[in-house]
C-alpha atoms as a PDB file:
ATOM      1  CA  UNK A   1      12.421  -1.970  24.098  1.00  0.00           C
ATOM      2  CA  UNK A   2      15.910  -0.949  22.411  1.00  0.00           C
ATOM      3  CA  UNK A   3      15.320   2.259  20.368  1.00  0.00           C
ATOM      4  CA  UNK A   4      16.683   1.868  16.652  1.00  0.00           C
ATOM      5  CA  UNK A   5      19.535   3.674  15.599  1.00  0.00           C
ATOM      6  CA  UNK A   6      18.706   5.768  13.271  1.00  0.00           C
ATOM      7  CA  UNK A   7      21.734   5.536  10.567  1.00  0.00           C
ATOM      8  CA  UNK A   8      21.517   6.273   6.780  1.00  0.00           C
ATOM      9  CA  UNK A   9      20.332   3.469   4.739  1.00  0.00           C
ATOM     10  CA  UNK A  10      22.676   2.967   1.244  1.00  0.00           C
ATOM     11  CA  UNK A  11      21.275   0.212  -0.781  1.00  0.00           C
ATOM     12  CA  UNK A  12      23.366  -0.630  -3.888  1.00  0.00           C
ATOM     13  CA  UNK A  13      21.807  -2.732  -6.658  1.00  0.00           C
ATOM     14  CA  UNK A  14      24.275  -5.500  -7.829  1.00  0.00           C
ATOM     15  CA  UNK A  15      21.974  -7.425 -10.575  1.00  0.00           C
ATOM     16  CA  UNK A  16      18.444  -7.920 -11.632  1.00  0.00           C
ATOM     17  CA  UNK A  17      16.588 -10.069 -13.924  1.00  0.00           C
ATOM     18  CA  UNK A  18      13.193 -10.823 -15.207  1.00  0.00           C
ATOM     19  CA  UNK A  19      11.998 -14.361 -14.196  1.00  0.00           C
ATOM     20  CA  UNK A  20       9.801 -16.109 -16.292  1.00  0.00           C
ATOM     21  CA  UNK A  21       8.081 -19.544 -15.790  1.00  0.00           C
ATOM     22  CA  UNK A  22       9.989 -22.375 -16.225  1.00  0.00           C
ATOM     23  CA  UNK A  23       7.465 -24.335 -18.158  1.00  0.00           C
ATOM     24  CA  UNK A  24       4.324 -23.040 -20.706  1.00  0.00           C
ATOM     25  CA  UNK A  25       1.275 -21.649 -18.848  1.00  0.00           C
ATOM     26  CA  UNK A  26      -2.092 -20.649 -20.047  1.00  0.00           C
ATOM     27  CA  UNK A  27      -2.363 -17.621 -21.750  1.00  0.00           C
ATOM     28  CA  UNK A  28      -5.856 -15.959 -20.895  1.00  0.00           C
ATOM     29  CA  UNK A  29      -7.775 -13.384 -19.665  1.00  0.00           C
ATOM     30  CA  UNK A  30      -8.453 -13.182 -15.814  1.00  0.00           C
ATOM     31  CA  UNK A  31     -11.658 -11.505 -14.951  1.00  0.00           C
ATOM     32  CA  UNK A  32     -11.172  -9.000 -11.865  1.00  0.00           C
ATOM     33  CA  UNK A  33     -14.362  -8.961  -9.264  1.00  0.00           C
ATOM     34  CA  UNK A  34     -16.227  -5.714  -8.291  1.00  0.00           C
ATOM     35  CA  UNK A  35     -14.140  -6.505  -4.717  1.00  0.00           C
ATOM     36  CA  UNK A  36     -11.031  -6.823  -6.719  1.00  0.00           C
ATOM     37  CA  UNK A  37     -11.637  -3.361  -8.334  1.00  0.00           C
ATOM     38  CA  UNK A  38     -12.377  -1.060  -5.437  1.00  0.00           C
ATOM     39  CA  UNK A  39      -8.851  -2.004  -4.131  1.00  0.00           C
ATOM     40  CA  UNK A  40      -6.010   1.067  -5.376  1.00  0.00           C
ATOM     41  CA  UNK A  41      -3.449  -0.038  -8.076  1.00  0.00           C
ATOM     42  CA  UNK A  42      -0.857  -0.539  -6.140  1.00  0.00           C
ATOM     43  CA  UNK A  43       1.749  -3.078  -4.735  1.00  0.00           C
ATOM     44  CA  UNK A  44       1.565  -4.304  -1.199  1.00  0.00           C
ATOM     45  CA  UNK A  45       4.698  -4.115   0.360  1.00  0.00           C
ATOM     46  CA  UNK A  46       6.642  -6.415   2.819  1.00  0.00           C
ATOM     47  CA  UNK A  47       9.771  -7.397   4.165  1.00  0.00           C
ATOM     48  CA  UNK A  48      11.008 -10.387   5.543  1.00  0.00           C
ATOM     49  CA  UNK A  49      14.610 -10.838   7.855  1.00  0.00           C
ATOM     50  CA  UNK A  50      16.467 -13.685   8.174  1.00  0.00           C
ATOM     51  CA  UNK A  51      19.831 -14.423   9.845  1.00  0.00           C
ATOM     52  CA  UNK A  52      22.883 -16.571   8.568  1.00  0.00           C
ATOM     53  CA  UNK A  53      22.412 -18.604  11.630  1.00  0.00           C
ATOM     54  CA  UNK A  54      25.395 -21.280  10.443  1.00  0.00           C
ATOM     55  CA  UNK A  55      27.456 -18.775   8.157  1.00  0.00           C
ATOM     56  CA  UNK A  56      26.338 -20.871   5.014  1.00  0.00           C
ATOM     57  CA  UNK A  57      27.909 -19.841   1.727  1.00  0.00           C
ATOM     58  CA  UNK A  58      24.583 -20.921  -0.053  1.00  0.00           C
ATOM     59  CA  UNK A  59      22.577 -18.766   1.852  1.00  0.00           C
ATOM     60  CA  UNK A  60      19.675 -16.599  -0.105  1.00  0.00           C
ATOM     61  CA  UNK A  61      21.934 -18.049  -2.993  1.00  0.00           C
ATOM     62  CA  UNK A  62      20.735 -15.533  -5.681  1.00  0.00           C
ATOM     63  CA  UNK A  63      20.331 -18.388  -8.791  1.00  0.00           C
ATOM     64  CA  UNK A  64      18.742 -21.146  -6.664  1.00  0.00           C
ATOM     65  CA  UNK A  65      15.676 -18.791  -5.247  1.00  0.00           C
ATOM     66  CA  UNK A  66      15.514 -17.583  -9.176  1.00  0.00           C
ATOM     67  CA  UNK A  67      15.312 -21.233 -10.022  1.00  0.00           C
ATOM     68  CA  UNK A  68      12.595 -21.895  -7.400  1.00  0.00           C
ATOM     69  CA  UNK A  69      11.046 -18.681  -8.390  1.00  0.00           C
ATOM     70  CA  UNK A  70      10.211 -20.104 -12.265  1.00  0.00           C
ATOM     71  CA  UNK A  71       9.033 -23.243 -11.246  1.00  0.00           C
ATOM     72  CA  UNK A  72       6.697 -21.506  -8.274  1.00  0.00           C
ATOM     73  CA  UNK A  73       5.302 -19.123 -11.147  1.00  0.00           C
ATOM     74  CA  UNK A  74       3.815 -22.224 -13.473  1.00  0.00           C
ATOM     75  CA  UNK A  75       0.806 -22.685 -10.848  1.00  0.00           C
ATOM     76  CA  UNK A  76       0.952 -18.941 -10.018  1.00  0.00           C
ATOM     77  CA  UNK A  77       1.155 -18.065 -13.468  1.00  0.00           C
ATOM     78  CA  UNK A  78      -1.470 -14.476 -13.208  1.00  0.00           C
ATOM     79  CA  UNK A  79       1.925 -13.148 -10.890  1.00  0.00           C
ATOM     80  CA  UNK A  80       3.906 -13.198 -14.253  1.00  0.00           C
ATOM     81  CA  UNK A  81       1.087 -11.036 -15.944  1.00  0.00           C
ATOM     82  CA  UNK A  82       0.442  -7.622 -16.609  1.00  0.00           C
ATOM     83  CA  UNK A  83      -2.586  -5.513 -16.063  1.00  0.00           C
ATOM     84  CA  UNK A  84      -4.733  -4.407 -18.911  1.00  0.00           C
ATOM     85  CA  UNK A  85      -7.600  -2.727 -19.963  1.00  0.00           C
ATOM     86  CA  UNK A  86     -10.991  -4.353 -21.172  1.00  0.00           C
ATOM     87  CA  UNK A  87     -13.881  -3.109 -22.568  1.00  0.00           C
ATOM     88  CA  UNK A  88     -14.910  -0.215 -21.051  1.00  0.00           C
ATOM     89  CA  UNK A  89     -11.806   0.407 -19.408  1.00  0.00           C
ATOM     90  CA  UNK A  90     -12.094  -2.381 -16.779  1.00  0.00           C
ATOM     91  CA  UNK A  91      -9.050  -3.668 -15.659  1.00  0.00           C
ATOM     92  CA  UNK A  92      -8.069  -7.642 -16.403  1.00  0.00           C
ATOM     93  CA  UNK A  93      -5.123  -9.682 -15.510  1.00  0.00           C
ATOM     94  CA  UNK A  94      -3.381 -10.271 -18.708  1.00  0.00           C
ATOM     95  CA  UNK A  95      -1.719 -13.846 -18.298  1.00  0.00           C
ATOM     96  CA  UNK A  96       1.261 -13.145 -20.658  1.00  0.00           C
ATOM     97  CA  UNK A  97       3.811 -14.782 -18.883  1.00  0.00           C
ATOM     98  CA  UNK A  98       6.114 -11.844 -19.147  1.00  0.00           C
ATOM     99  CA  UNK A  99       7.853 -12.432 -15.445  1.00  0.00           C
ATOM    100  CA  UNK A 100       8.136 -11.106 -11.838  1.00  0.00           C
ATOM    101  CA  UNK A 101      11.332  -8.700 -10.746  1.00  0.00           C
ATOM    102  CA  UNK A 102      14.114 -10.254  -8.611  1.00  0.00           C
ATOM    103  CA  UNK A 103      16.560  -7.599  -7.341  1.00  0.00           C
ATOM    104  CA  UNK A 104      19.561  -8.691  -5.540  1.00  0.00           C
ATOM    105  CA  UNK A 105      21.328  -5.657  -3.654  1.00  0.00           C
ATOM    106  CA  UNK A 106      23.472  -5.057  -0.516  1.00  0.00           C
ATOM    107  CA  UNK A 107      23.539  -2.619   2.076  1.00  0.00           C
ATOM    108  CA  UNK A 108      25.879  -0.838   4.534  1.00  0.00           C
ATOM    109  CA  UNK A 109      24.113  -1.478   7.759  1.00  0.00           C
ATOM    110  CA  UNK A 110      23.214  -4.256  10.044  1.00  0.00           C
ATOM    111  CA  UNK A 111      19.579  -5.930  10.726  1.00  0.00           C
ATOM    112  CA  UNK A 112      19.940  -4.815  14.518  1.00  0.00           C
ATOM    113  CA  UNK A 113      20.237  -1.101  13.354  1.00  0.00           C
ATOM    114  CA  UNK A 114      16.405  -1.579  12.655  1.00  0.00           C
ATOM    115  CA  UNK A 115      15.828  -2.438  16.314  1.00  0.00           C
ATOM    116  CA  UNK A 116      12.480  -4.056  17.055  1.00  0.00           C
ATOM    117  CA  UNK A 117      11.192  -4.051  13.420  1.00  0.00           C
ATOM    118  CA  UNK A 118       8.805  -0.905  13.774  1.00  0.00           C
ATOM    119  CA  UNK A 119       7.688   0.888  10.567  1.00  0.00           C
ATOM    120  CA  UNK A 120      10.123   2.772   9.692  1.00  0.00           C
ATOM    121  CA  UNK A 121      11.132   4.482   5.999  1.00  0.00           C
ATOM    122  CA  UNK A 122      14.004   2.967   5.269  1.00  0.00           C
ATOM    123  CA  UNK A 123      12.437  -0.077   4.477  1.00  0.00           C
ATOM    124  CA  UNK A 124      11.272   1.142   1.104  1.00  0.00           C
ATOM    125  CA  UNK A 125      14.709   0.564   0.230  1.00  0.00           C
ATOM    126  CA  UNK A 126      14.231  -2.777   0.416  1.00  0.00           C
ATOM    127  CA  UNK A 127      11.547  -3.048  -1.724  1.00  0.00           C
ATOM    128  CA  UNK A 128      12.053  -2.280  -5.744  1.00  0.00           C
ATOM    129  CA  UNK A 129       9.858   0.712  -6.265  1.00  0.00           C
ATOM    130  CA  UNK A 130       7.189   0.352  -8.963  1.00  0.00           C
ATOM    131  CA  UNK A 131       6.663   3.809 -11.843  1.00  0.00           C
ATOM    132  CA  UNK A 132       2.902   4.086 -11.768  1.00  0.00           C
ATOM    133  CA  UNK A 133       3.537   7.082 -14.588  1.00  0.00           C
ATOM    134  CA  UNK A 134       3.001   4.666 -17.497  1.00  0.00           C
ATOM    135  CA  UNK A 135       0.219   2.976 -18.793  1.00  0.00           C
ATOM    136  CA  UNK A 136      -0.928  -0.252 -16.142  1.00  0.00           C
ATOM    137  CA  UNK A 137       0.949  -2.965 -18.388  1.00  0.00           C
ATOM    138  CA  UNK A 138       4.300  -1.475 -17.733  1.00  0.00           C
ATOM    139  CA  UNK A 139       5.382  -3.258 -14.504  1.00  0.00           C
ATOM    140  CA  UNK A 140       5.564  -6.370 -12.905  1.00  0.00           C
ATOM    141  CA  UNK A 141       2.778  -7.439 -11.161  1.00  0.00           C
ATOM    142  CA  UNK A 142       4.724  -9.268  -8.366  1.00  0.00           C
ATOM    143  CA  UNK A 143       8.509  -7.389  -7.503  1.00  0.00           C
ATOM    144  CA  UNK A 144      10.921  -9.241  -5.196  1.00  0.00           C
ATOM    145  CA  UNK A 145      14.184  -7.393  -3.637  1.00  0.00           C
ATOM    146  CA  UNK A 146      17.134 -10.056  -1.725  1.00  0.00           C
ATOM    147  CA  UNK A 147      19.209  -7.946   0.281  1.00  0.00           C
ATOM    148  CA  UNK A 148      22.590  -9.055   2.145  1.00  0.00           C
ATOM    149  CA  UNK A 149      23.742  -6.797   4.908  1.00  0.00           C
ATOM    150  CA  UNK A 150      27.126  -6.715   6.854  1.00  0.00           C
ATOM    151  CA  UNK A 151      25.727  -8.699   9.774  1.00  0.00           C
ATOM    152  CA  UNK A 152      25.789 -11.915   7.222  1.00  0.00           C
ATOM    153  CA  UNK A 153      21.648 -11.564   7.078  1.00  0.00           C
ATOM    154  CA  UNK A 154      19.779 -11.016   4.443  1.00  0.00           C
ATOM    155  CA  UNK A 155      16.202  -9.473   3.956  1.00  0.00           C
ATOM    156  CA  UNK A 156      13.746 -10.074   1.108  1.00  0.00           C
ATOM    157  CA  UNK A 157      11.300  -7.388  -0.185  1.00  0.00           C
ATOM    158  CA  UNK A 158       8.300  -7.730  -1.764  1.00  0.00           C
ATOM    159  CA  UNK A 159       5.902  -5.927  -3.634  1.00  0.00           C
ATOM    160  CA  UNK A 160       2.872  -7.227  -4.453  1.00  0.00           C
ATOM    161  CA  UNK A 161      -0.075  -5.890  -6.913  1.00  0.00           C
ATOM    162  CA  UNK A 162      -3.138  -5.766  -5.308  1.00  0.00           C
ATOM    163  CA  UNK A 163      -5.568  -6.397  -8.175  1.00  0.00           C
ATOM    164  CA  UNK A 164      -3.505 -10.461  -8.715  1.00  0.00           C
ATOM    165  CA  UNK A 165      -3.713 -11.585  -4.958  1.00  0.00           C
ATOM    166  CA  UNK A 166      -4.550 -10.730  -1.258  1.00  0.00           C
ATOM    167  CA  UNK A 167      -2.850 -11.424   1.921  1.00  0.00           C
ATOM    168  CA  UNK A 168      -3.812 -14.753   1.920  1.00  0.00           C
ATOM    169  CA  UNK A 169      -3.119 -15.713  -1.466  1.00  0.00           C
ATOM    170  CA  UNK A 170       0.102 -13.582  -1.448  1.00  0.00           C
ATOM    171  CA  UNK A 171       1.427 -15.596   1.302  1.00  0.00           C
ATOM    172  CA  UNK A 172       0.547 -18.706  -0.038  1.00  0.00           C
ATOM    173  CA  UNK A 173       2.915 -17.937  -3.393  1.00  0.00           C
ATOM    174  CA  UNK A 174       5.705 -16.294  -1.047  1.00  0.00           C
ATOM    175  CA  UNK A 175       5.752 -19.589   1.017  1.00  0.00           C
ATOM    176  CA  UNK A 176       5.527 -22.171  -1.843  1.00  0.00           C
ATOM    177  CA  UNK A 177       8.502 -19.867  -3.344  1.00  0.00           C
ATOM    178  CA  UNK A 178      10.173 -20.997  -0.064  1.00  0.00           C
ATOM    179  CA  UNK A 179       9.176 -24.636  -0.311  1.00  0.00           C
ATOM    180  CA  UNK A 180      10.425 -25.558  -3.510  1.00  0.00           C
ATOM    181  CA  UNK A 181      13.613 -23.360  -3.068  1.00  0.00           C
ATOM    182  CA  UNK A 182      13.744 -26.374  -0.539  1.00  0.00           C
ATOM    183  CA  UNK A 183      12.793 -28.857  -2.855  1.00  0.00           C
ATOM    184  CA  UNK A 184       9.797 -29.270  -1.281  1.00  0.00           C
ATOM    185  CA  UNK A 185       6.704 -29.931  -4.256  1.00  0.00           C
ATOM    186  CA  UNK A 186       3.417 -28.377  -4.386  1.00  0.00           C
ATOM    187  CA  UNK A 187       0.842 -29.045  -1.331  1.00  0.00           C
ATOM    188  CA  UNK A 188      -1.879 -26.651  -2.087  1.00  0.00           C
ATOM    189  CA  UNK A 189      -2.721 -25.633  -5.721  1.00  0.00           C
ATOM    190  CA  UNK A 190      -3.753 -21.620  -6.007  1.00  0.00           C
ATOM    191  CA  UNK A 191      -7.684 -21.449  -7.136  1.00  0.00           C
ATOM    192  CA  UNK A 192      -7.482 -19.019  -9.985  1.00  0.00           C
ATOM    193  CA  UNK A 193     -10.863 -18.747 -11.585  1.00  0.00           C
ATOM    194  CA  UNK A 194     -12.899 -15.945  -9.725  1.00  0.00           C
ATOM    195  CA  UNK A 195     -15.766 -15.801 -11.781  1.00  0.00           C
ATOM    196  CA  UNK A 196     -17.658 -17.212  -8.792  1.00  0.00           C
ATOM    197  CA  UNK A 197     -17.340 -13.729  -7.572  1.00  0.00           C
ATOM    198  CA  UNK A 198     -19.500 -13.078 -10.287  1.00  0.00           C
ATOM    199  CA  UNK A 199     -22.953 -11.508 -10.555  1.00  0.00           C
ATOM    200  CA  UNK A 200     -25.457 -13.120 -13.004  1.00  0.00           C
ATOM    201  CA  UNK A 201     -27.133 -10.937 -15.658  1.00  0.00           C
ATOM    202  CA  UNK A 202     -30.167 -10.469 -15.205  1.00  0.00           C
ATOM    203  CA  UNK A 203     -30.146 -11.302 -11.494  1.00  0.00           C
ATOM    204  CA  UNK A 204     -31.178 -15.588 -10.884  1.00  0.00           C
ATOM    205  CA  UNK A 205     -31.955 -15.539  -7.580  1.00  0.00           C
ATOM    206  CA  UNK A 206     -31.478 -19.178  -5.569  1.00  0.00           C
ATOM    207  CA  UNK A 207     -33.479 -18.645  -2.604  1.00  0.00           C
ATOM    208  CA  UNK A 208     -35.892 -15.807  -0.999  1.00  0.00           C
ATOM    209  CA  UNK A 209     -34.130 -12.827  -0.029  1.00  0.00           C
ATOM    210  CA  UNK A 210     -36.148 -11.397   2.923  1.00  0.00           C
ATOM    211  CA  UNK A 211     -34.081  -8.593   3.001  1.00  0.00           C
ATOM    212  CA  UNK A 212     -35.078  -6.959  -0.291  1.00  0.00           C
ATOM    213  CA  UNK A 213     -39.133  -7.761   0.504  1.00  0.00           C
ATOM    214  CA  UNK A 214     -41.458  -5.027   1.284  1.00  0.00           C
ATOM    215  CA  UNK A 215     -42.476  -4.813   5.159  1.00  0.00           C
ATOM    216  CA  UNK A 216     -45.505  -6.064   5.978  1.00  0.00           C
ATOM    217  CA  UNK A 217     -48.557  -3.766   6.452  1.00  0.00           C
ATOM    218  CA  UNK A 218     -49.277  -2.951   9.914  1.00  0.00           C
ATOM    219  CA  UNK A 219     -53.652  -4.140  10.332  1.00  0.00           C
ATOM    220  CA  UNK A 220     -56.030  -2.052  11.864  1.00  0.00           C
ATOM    221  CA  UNK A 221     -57.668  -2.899  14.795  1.00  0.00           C
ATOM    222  CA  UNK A 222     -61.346  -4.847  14.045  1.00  0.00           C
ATOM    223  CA  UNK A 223     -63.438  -2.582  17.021  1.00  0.00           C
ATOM    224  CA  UNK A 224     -62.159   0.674  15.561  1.00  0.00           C
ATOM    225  CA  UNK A 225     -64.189   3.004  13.926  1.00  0.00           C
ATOM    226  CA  UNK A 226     -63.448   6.018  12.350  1.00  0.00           C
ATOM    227  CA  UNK A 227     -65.035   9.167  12.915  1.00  0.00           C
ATOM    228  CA  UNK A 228     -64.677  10.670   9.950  1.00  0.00           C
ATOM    229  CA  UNK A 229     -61.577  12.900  10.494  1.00  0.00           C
ATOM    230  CA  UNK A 230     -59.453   9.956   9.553  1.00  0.00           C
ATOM    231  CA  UNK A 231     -59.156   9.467  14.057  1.00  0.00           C
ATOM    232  CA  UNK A 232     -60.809   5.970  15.475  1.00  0.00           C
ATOM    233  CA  UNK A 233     -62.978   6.489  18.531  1.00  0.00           C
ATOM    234  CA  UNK A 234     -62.729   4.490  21.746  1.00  0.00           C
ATOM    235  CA  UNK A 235     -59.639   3.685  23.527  1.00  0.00           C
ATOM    236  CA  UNK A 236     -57.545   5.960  21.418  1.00  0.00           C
ATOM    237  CA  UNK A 237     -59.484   9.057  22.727  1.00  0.00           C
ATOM    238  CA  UNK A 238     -59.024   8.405  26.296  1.00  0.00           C
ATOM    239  CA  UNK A 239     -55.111   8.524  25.622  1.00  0.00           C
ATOM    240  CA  UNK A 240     -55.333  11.235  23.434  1.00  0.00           C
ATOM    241  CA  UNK A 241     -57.294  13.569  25.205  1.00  0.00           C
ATOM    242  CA  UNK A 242     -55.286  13.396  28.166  1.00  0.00           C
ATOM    243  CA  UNK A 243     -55.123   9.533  29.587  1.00  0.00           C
ATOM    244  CA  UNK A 244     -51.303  10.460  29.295  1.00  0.00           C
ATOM    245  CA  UNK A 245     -51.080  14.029  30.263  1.00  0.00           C
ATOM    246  CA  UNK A 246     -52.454  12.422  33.742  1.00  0.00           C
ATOM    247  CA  UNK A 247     -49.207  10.378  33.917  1.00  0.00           C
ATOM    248  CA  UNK A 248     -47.239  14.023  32.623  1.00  0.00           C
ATOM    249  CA  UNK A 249     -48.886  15.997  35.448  1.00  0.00           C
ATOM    250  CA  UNK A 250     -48.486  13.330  38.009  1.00  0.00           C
ATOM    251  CA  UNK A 251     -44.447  13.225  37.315  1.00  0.00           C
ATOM    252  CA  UNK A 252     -44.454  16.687  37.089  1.00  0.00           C
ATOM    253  CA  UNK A 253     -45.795  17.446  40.516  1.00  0.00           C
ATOM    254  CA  UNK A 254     -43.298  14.694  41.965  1.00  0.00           C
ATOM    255  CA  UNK A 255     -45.577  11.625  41.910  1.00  0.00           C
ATOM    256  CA  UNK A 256     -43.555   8.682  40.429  1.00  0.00           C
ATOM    257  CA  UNK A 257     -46.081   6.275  42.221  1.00  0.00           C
ATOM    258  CA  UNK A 258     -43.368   4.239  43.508  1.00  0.00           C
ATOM    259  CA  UNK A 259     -41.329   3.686  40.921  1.00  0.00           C
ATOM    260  CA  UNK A 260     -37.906   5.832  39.932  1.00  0.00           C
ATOM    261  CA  UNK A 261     -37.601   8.778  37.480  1.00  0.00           C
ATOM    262  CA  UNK A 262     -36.077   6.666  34.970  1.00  0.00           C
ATOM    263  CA  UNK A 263     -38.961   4.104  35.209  1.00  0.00           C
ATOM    264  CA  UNK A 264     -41.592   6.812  35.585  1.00  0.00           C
ATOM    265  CA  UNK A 265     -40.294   8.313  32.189  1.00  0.00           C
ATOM    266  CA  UNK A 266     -39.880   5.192  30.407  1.00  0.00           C
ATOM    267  CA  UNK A 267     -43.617   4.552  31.591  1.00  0.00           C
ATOM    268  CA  UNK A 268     -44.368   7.931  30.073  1.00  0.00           C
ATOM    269  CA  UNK A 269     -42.725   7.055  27.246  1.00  0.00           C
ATOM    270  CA  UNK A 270     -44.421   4.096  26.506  1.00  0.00           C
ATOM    271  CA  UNK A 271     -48.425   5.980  27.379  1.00  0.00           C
ATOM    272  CA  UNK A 272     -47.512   8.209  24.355  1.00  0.00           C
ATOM    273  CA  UNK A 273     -46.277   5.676  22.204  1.00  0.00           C
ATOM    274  CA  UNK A 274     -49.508   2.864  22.705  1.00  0.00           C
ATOM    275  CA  UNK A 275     -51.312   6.460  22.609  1.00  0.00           C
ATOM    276  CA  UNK A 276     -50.014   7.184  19.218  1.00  0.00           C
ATOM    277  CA  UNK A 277     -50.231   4.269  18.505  1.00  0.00           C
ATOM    278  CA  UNK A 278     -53.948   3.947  18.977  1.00  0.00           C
ATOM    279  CA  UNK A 279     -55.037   7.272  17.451  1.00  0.00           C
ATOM    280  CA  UNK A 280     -54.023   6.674  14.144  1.00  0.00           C
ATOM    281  CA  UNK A 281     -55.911   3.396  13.766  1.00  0.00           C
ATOM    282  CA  UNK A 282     -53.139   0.828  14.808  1.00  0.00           C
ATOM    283  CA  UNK A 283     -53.674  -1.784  17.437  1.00  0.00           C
ATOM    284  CA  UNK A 284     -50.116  -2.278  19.121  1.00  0.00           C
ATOM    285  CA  UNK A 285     -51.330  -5.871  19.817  1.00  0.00           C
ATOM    286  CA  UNK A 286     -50.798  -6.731  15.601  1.00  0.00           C
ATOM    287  CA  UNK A 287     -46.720  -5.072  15.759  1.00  0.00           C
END
């Protein structure tokens, strides 16, 4: 494997704009699941190469994937939101329609300067960094970097807030981005209501939840008797008083009657257990 060289990354910022839908979308509140909320406020990050294989002029052209980006935003319209602040300080997707980021920069290197694509720092730089030191409606929800190096490539970062979508619904928009940027429509409409994620209050249970029921009680056995110290007579005496220190004595002197150590303790094991078991006023036979 061909180590990387390790040469300075310079990124330089040549435009950016805030894209919008193309057409009206709902404005509304989007309730965020318990599962949504345990995840950190941040963006997921990524970054995607490609190669001028045929030296196109049109290639990552800057106002067709903005184009493509508006249109791809009308069914994903909670990417073009902000995050806000409920009651109680929850935090809701507010679907304002207020846009997603789209950088377009340039830098002085080459894609084979990152060798085999291992994590490595300088990627950041191709990913517009998101100011988490104001209030959670102050960025972009979904941030999106085009970079052109001076191989002819291209790379495109993106940042993606946790709370609005997960890997698989953050790859769906990324690729339907890429589709219609192709002119290729809509196959698969995003599901945005999560309030199926929802717990009912008070609690409606559909079906028997064994896992929340009591254990059942262990019986006594029916030929026990007590004998007044809270200790049934019988069979629980004879391993009590020593039915099981014959089996101790017996391994301790050597005597495994045949069988190994390991069997010989497990057989132990068990005496003291059906023992126990039998002196409080259990019969194994009901477990």
């Amino acid at each position: 494997m061909a180590a990387a060289s390790q040469v300075q990354l310079d990124v330089t910022i040549r435009k950016q704009s805030m894209v919008r839908p193309s057409e009206p979308t709902p404005e509304r509140i989007l309730w965020n699941s318990g599962l949504d909320l345990v995840i950190p406020r941040i963006h997921t990050q990524s970054v995607y190469f490609y190669n001028n294989n045929d030296g196109s002029d049109d290639f990552m052209n800057h106002e067709k994937l903005a184009d493509a980006l508006g249109k791809t935003l009308v069914p994903f319209y909670p990417m073009a939101g902000r995050l806000k602040r409920g009651e109680g300080g929850r935090v809701e997707i507010n679907c304002n329609g207020e846009g997603v980021l789209l950088v377009e920069a340039e830098a002085d290197a080459k894609i084979t300067d990152f060798g085999e694509f291992a994590p490595d720092p300088r990627f950041r730089h191709l990913v517009p960094q998101v100011d988490y030191s104001q209030e959670i409606s102050s960025f972009p929800l979904l941030v999106l970097q085009i970079t052109f190096f001076k191989c002819g490539g291209a790379s495109l970062g993106v940042g993606m807030q946790h709370h609005v979508a997960d890997g698989m619904s953050g790859l769906h928009c990324v690729n339907t981005w890429s589709e219609m940027a192709r002119g290729i429509p809509l196959k698969v409409k995003p599901f945005i209501d999560r309030t199926l994620l929802k717990a009912n209050s008070p609690p409606r249970p559909m079906f028997p939840h064994i896992e929340y029921q009591p254990p059942p009680r262990l019986m006594k056995p029916e030929n026990s008797k007590s004998n007044g110290n809270g200790h049934s007579n019988g069979h629980s005496n004879g391993l009590a008083n020593g039915h099981a220190n014959v089996h101790a004595n017996g391994l301790a002197n050597g005597h495994a009657n045949g069988h190994s150590k390991g069997h010989a303790n497990a057989h132990l094991r068990l005496r003291f257990w059906l023992g126990e078991t039998d002196f409080h006023g259990t019969s194994y036979n009901s477990l």
